[in-house]
PDB file of N, CA and C in Angstrom:
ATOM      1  N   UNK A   1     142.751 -82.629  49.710  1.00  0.00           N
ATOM      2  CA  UNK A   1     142.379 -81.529  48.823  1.00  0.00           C
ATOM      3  C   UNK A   1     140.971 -81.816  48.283  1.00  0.00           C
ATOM      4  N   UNK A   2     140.213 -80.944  48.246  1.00  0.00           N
ATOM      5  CA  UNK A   2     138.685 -80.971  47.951  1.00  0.00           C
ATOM      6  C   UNK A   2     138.988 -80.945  46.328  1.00  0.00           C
ATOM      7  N   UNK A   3     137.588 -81.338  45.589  1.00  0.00           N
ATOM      8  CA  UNK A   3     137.437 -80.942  44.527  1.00  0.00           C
ATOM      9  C   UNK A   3     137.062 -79.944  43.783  1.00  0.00           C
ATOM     10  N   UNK A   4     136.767 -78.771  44.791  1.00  0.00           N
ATOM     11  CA  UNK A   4     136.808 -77.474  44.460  1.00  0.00           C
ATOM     12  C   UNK A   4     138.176 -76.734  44.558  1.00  0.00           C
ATOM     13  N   UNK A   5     138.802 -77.111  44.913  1.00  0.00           N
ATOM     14  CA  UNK A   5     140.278 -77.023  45.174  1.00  0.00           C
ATOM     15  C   UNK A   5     140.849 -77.454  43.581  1.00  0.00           C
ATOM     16  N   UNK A   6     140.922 -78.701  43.769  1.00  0.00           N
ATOM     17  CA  UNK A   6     141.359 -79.414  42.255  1.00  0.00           C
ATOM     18  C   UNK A   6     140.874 -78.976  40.889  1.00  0.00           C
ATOM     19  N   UNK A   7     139.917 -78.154  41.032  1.00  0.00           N
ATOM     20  CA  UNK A   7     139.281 -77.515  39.843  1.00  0.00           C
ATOM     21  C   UNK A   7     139.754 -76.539  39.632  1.00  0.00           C
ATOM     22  N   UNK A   8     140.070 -75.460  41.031  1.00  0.00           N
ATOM     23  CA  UNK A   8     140.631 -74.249  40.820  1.00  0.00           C
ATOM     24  C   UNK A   8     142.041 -74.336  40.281  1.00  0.00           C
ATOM     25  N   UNK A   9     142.958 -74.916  41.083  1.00  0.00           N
ATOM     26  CA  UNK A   9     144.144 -75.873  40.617  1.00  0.00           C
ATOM     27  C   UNK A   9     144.277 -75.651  38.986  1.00  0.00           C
ATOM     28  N   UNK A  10     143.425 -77.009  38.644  1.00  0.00           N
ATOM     29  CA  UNK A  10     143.609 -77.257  37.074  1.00  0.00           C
ATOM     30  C   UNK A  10     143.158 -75.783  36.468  1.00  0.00           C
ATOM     31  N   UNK A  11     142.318 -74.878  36.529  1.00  0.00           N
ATOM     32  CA  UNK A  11     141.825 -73.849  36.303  1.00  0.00           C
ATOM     33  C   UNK A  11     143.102 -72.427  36.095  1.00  0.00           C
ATOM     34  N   UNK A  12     143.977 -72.728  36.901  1.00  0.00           N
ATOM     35  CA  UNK A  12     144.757 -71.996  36.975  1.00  0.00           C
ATOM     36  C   UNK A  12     146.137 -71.875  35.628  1.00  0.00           C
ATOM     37  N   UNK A  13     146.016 -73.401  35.416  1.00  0.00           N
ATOM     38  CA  UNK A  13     147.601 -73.259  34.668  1.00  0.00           C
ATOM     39  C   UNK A  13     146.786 -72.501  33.003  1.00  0.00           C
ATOM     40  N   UNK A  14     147.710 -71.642  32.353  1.00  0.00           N
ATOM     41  CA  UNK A  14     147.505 -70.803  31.514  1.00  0.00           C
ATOM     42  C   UNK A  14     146.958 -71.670  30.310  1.00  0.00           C
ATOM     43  N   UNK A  15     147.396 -73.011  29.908  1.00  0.00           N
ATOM     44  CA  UNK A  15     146.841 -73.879  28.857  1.00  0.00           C
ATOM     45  C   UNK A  15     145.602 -74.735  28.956  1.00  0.00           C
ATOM     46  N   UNK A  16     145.179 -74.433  30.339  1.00  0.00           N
ATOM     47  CA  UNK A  16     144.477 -75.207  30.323  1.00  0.00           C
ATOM     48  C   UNK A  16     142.750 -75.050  29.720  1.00  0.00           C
ATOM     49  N   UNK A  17     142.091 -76.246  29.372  1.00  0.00           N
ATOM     50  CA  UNK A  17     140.862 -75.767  28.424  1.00  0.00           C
ATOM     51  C   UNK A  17     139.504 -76.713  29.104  1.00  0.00           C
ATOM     52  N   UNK A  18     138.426 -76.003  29.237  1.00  0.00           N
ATOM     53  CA  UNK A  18     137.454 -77.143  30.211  1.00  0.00           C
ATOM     54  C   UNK A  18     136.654 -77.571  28.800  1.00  0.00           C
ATOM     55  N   UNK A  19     136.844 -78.686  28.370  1.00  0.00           N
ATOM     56  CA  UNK A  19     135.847 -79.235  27.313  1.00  0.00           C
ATOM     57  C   UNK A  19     134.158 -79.188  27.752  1.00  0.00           C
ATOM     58  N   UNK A  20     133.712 -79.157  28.269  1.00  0.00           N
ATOM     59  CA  UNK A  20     132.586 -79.143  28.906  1.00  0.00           C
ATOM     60  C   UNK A  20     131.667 -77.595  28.802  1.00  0.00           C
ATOM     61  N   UNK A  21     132.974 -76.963  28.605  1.00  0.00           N
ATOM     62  CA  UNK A  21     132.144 -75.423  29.229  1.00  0.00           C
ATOM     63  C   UNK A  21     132.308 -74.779  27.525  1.00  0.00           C
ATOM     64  N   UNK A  22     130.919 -74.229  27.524  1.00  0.00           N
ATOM     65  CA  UNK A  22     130.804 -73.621  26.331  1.00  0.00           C
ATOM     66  C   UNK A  22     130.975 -72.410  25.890  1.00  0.00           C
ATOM     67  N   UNK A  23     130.784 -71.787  25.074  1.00  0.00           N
ATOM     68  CA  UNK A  23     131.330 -69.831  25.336  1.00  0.00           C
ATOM     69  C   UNK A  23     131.032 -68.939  26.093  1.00  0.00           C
ATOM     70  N   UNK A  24     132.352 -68.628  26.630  1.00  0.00           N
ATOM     71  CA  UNK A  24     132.516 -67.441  28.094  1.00  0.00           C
ATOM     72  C   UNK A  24     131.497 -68.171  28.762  1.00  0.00           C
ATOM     73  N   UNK A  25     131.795 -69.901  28.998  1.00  0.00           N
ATOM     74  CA  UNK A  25     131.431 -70.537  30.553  1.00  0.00           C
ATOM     75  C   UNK A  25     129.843 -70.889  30.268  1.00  0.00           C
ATOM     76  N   UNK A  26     129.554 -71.047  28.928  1.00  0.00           N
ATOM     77  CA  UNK A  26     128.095 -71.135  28.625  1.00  0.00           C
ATOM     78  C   UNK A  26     127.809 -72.714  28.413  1.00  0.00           C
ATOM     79  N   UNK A  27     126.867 -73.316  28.854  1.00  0.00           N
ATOM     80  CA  UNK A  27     126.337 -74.726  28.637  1.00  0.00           C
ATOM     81  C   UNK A  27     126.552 -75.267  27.337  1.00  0.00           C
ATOM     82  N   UNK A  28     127.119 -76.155  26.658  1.00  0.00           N
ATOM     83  CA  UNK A  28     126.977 -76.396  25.375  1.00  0.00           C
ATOM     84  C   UNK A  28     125.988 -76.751  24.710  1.00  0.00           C
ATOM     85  N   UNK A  29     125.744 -76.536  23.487  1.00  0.00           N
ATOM     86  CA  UNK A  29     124.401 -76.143  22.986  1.00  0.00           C
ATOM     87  C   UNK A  29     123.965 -77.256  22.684  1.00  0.00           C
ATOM     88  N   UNK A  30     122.470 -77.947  22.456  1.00  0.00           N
ATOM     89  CA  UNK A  30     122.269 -78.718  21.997  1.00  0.00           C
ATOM     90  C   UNK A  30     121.271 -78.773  21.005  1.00  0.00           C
ATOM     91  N   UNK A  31     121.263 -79.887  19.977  1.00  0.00           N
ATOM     92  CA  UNK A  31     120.895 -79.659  18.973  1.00  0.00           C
ATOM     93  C   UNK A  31     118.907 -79.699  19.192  1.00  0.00           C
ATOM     94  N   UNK A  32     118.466 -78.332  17.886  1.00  0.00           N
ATOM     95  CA  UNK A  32     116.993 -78.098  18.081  1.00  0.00           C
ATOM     96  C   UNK A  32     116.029 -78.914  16.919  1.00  0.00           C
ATOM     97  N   UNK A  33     115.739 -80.266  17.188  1.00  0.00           N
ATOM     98  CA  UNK A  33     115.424 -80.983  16.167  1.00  0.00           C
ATOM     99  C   UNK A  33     113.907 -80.840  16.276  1.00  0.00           C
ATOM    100  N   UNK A  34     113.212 -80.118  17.164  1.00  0.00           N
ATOM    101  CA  UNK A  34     112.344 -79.753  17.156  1.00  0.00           C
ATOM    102  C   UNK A  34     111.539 -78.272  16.417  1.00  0.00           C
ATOM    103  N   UNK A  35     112.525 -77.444  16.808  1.00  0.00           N
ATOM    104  CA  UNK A  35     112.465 -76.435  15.749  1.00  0.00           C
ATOM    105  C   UNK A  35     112.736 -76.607  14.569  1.00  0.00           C
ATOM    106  N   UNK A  36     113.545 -77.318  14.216  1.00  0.00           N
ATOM    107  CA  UNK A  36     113.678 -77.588  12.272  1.00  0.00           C
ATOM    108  C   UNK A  36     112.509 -78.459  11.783  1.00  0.00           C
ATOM    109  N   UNK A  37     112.011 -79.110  12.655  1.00  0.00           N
ATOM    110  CA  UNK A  37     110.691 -79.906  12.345  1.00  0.00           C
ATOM    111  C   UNK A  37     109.585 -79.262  12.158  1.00  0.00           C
ATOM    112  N   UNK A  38     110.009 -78.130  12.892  1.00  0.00           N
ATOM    113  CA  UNK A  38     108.425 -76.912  12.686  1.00  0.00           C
ATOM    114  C   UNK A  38     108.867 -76.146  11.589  1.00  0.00           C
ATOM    115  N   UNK A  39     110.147 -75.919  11.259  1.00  0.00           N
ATOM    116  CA  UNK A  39     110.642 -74.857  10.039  1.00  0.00           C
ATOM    117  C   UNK A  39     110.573 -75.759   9.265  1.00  0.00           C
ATOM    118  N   UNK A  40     110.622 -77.054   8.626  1.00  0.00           N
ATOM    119  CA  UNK A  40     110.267 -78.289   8.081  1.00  0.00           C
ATOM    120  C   UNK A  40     108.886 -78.164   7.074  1.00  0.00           C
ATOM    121  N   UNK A  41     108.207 -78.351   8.468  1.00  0.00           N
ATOM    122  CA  UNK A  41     106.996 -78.322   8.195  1.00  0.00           C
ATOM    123  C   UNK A  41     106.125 -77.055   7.738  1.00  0.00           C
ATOM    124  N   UNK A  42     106.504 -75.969   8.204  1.00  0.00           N
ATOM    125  CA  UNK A  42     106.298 -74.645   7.307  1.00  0.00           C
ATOM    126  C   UNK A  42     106.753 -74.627   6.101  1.00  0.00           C
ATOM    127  N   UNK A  43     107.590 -74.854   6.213  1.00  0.00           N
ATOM    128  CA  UNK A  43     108.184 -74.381   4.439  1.00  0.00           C
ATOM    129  C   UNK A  43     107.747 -75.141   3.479  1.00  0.00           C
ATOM    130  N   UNK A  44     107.467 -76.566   3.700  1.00  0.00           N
ATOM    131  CA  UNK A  44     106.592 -77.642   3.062  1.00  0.00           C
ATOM    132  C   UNK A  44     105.391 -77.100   2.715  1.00  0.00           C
ATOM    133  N   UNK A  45     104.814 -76.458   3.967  1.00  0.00           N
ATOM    134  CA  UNK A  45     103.263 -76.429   3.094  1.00  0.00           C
ATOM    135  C   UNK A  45     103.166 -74.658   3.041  1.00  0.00           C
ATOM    136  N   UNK A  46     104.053 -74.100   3.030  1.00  0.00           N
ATOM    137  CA  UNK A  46     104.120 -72.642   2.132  1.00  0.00           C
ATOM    138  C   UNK A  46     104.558 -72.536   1.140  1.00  0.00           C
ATOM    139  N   UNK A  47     105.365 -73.810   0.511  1.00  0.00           N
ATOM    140  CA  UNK A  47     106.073 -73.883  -0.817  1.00  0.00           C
ATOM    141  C   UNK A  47     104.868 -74.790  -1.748  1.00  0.00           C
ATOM    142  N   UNK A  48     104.405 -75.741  -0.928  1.00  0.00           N
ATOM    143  CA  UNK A  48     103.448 -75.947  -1.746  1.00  0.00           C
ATOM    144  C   UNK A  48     102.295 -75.661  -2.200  1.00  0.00           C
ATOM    145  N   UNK A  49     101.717 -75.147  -1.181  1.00  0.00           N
ATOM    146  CA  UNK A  49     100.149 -73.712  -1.277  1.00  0.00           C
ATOM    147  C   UNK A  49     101.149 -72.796  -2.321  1.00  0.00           C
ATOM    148  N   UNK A  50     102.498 -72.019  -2.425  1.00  0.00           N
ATOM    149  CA  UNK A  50     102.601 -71.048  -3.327  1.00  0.00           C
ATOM    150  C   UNK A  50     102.512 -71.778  -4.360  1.00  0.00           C
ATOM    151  N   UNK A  51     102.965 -72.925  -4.279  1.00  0.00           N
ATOM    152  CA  UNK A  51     103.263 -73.668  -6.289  1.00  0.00           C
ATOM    153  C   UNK A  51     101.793 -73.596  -6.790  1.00  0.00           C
ATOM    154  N   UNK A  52     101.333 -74.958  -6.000  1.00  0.00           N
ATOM    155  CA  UNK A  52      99.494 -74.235  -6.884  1.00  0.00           C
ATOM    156  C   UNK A  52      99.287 -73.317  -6.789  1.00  0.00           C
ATOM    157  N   UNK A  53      98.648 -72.489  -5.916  1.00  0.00           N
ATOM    158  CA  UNK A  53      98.599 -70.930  -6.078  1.00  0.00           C
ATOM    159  C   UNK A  53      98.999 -70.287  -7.711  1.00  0.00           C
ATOM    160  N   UNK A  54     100.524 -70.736  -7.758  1.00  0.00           N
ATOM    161  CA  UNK A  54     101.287 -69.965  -8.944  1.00  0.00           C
ATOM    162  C   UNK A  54     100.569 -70.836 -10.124  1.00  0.00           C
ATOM    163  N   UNK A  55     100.555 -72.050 -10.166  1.00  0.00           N
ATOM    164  CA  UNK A  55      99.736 -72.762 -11.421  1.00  0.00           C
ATOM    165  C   UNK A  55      98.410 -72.511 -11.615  1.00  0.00           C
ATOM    166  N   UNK A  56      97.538 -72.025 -10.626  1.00  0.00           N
ATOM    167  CA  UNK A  56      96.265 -71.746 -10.871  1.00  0.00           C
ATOM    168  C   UNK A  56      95.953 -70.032 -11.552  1.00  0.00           C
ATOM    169  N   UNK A  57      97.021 -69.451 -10.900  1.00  0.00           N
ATOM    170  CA  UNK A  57      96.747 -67.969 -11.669  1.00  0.00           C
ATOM    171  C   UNK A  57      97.717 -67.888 -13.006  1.00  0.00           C
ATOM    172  N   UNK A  58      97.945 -68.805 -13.169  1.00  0.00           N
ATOM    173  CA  UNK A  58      98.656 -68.940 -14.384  1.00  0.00           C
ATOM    174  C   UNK A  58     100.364 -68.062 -14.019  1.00  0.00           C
ATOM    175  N   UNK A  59     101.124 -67.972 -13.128  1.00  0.00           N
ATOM    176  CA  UNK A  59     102.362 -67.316 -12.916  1.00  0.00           C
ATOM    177  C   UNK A  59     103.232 -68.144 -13.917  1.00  0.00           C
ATOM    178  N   UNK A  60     104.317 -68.159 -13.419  1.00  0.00           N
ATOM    179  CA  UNK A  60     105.890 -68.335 -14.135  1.00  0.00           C
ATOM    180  C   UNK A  60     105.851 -69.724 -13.957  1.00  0.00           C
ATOM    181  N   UNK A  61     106.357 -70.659 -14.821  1.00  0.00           N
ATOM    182  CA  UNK A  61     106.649 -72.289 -14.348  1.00  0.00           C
ATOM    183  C   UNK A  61     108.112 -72.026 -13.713  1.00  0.00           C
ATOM    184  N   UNK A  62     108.969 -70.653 -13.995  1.00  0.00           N
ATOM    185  CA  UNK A  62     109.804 -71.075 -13.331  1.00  0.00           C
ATOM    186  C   UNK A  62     110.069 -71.098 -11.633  1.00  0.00           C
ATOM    187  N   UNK A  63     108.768 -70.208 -11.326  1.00  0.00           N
ATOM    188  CA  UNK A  63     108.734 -70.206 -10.130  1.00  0.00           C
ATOM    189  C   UNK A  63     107.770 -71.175  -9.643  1.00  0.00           C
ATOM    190  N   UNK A  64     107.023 -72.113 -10.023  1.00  0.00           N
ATOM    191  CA  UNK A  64     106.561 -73.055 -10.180  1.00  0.00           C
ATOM    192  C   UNK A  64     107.806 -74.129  -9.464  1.00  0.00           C
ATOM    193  N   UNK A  65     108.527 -74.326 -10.269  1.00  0.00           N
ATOM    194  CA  UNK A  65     109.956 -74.919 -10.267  1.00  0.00           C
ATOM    195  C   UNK A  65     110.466 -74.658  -8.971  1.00  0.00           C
ATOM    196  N   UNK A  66     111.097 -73.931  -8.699  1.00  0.00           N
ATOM    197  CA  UNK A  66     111.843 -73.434  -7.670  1.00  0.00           C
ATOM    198  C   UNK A  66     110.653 -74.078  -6.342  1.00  0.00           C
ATOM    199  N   UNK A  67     109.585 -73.336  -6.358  1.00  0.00           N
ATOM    200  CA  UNK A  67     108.475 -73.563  -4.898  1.00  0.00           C
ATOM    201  C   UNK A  67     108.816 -75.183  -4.960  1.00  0.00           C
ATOM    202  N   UNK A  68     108.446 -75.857  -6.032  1.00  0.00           N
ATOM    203  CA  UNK A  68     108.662 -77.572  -6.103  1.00  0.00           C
ATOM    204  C   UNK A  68     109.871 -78.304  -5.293  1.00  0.00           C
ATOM    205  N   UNK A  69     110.897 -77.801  -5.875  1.00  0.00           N
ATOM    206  CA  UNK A  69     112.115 -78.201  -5.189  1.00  0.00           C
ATOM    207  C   UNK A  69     112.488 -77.520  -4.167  1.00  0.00           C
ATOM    208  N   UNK A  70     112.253 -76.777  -3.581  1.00  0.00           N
ATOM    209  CA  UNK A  70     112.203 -76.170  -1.912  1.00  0.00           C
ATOM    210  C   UNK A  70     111.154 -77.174  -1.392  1.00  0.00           C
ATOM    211  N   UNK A  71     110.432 -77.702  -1.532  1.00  0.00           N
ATOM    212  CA  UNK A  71     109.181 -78.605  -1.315  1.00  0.00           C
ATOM    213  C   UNK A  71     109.987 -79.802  -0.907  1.00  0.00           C
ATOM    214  N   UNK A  72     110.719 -80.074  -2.295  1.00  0.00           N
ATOM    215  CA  UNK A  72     110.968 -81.539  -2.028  1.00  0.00           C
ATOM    216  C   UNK A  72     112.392 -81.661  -0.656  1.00  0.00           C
ATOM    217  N   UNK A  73     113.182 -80.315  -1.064  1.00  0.00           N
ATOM    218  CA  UNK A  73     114.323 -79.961  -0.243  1.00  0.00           C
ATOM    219  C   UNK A  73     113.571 -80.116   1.319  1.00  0.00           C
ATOM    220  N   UNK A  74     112.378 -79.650   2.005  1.00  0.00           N
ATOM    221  CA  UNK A  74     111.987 -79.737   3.260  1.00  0.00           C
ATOM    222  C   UNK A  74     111.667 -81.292   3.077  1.00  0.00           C
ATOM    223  N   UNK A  75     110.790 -82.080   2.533  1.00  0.00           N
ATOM    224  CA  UNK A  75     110.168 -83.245   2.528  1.00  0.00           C
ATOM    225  C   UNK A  75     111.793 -83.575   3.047  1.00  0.00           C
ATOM    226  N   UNK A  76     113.011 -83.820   2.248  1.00  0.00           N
ATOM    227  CA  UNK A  76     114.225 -84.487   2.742  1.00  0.00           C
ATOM    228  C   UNK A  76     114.373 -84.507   4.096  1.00  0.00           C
ATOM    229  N   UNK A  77     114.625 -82.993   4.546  1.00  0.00           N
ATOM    230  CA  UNK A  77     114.833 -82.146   5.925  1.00  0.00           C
ATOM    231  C   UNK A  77     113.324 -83.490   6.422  1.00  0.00           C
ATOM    232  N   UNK A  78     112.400 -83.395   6.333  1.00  0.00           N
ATOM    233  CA  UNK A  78     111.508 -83.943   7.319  1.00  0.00           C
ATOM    234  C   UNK A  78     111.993 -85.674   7.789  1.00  0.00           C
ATOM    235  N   UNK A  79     112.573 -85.807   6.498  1.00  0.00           N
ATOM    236  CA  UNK A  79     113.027 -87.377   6.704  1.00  0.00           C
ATOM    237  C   UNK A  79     113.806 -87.643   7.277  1.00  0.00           C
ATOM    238  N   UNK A  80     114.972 -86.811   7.348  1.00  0.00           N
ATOM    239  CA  UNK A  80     116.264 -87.119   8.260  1.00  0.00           C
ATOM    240  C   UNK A  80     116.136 -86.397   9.548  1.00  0.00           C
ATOM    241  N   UNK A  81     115.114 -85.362   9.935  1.00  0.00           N
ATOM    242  CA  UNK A  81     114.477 -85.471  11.588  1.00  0.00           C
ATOM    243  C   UNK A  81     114.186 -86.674  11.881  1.00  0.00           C
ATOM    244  N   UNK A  82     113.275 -87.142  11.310  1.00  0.00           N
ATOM    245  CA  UNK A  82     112.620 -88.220  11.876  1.00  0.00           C
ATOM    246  C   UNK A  82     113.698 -89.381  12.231  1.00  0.00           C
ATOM    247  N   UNK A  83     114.716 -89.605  11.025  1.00  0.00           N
ATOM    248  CA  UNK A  83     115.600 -90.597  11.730  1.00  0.00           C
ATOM    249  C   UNK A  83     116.164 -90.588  12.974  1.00  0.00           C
ATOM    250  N   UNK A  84     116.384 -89.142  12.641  1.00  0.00           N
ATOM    251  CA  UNK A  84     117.461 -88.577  14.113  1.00  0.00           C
ATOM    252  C   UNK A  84     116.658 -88.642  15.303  1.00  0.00           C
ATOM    253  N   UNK A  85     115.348 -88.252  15.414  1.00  0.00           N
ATOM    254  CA  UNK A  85     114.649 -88.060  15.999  1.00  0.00           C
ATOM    255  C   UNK A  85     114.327 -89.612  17.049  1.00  0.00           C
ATOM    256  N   UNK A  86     114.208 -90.844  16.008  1.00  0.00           N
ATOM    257  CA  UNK A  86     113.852 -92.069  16.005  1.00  0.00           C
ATOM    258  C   UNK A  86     114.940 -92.724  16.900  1.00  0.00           C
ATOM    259  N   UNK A  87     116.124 -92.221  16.559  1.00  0.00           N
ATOM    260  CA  UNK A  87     117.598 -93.069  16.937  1.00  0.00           C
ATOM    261  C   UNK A  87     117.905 -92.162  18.506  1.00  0.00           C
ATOM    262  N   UNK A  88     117.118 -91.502  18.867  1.00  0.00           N
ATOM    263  CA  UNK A  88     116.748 -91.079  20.103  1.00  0.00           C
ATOM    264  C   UNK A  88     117.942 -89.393  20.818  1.00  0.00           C
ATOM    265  N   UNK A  89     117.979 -88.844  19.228  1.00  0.00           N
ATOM    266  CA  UNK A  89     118.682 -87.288  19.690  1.00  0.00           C
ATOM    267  C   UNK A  89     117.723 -86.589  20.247  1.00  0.00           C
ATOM    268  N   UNK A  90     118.393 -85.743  21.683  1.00  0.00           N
ATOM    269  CA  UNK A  90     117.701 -84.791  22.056  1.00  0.00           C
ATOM    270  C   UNK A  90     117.335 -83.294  21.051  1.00  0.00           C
ATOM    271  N   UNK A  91     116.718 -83.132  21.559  1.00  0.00           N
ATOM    272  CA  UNK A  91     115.828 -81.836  20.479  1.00  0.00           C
ATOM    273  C   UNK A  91     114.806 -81.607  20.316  1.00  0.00           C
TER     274      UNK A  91
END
């Protein structure tokens, strides 16, 4: 019996589940540690150009606030790419 045989086979019984195959037979996805590194890195320096920005025209400290900690929230995001990145995940 071939192994195209044995696939169809196992393929056939009603419980059976292919771990491998991803939705309706789609490749399983893998993770984009490259794109969050670029969304990373945008949001870092659009949160921080808005904060000064907002301190120089004199705006709200509370939005001051908020741009800051979205700032520091990507700086995190940048750190734990890099680990992942380092420890050798595709992405």
């Amino acid at each position: 019996m071939s192994r195209e045989e044995r696939d169809a086979r196992s393929r056939a019984y009603p419980d059976h589940h292919d771990p491998t195959g991803g939705i309706g037979g789609a490749a399983p996805a893998h993770s984009a540690l490259t794109l969050r590194l670029v969304l990373a890195v945008f949001g870092l320096l659009v949160c921080t150009v808005g904060a000064i920005w907002t301190l120089v025209v004199g705006g709200p400290l509370w939005l001051v606030i908020v741009l800051v900690v979205l700032a520091v929230v990507a700086v995190v995001d940048l750190v734990v790419i890099a680990r992942r990145k380092g420890r050798g995940e595709p992405g």
